[in-house]
N, C-alpha and C. Protein backbone atom coordinates (compact mmCIF):
# COMPACT_ATOMS: atom_id res chain seq x y z
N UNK A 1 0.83 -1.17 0.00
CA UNK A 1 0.00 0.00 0.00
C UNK A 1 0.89 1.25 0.00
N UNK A 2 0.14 2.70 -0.10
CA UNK A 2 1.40 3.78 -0.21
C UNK A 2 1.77 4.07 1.29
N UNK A 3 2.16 5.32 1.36
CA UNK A 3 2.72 5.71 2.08
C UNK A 3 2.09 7.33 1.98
N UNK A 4 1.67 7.88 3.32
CA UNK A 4 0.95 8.93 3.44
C UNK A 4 1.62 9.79 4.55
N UNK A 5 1.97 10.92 3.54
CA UNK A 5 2.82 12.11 4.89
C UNK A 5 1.83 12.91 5.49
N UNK A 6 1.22 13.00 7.07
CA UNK A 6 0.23 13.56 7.47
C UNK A 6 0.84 14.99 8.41
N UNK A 7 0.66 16.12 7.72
CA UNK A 7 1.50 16.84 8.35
C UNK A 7 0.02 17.79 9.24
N UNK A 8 0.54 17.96 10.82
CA UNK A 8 -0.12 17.86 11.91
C UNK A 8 -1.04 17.15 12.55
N UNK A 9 -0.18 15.86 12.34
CA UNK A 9 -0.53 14.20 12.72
C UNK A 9 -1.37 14.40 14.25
N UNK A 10 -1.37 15.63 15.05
CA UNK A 10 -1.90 15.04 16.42
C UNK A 10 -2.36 16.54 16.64
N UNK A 11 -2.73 17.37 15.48
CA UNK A 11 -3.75 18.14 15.50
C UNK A 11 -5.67 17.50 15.38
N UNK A 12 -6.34 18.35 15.66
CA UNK A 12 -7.60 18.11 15.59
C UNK A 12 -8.24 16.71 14.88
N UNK A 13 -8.24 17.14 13.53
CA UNK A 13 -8.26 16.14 12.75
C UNK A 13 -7.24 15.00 12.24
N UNK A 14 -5.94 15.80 12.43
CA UNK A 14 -4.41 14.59 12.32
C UNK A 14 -4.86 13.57 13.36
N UNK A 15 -5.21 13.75 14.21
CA UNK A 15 -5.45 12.51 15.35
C UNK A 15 -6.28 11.52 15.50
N UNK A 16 -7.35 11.87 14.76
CA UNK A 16 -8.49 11.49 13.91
C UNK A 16 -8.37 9.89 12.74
N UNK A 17 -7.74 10.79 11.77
CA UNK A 17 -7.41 10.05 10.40
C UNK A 17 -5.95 9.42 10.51
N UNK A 18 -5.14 9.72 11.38
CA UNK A 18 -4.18 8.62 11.30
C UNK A 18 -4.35 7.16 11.83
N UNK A 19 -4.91 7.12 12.81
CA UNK A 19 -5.74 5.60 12.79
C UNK A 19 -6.20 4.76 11.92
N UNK A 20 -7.37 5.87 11.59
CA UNK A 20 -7.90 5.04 10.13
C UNK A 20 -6.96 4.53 9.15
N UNK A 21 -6.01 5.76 8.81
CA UNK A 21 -5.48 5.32 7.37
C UNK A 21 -3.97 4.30 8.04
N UNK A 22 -3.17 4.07 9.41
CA UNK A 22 -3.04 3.09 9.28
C UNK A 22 -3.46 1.33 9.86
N UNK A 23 -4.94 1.78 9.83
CA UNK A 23 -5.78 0.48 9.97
C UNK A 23 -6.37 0.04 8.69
N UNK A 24 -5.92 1.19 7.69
CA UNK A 24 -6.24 0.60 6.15
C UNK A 24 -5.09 -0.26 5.31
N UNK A 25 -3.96 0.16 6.23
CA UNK A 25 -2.94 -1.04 5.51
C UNK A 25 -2.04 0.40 4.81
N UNK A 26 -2.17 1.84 5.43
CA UNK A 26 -1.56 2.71 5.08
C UNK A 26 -0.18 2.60 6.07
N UNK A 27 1.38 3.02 5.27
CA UNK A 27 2.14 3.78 5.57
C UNK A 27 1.98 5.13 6.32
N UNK A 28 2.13 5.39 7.55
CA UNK A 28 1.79 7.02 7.30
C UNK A 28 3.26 7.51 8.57
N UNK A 29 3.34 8.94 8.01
CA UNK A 29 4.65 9.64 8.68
C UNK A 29 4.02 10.67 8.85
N UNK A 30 3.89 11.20 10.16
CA UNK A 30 3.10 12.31 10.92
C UNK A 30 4.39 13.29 12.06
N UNK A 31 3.78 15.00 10.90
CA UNK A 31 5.02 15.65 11.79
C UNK A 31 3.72 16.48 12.94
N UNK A 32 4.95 16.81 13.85
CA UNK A 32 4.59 17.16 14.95
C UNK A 32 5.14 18.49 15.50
N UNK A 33 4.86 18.70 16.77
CA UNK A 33 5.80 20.45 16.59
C UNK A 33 6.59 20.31 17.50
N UNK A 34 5.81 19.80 18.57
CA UNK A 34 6.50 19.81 20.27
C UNK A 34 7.05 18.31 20.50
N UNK A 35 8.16 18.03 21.44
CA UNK A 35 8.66 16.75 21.50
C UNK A 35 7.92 15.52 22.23
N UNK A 36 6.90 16.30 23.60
CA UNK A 36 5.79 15.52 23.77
C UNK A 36 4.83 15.00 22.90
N UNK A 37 4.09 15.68 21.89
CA UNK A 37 3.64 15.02 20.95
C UNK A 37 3.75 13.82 20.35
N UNK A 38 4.95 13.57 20.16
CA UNK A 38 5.69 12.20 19.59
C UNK A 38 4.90 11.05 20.33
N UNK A 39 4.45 10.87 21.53
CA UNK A 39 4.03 9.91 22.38
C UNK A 39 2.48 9.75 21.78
N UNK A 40 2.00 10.74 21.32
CA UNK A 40 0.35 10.52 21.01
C UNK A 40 0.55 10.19 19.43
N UNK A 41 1.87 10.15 18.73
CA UNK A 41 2.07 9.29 17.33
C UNK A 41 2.50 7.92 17.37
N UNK A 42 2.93 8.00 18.28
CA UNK A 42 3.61 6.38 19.03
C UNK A 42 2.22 5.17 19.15
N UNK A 43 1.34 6.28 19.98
CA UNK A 43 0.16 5.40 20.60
C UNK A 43 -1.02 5.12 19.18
N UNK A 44 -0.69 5.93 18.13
CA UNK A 44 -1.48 5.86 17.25
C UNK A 44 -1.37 4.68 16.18
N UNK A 45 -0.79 3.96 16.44
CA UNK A 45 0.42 2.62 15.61
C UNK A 45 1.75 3.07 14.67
N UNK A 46 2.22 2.40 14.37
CA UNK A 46 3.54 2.10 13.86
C UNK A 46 3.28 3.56 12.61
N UNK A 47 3.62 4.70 13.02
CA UNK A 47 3.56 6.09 12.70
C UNK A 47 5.10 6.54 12.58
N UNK A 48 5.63 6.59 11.79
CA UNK A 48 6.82 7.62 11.75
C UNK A 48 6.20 8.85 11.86
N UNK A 49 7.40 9.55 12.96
CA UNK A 49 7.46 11.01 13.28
C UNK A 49 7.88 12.09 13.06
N UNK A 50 8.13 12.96 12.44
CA UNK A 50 8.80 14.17 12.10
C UNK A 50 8.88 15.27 13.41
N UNK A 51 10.00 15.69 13.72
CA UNK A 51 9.41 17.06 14.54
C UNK A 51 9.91 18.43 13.64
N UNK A 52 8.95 19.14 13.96
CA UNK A 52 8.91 20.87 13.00
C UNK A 52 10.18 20.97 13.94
N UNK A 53 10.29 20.77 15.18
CA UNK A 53 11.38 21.80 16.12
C UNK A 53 12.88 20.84 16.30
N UNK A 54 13.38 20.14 15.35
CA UNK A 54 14.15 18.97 15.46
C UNK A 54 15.24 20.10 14.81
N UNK A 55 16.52 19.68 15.32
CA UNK A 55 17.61 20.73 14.89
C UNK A 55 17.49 22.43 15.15
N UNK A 56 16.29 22.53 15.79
CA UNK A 56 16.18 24.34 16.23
C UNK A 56 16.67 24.28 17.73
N UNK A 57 17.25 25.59 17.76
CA UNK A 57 17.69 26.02 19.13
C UNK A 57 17.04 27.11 19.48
């Protein structure tokens, strides 16, 4: 199946539709902003993570 980049994976609706699409047999890579976040992409299944704030100081 593809692979789906969900960018604000654990916003409103990001939190929503990443379930679904990977309980459809979707790939999906969900960015995030804050480093806590990462834990509510974790819990969502096998989700790659992006962070917006990764390499900023």
């Amino acid at each position: 199946m593809s692979r789906i980049f969900v960018i604000g994976a654990t916003g409103g609706v990001g939190h929503r539709l990443v379930p679904l699409l990977t309980g459809a047999g979707y790939g999906v890579s969900g960015l995030h902003r804050k480093p806590e976040q990462a834990d509510a992409l974790r819990a969502a299944s096998r989700v790659s993570r992006h962070s917006m704030g990764a390499g900023r100081r």
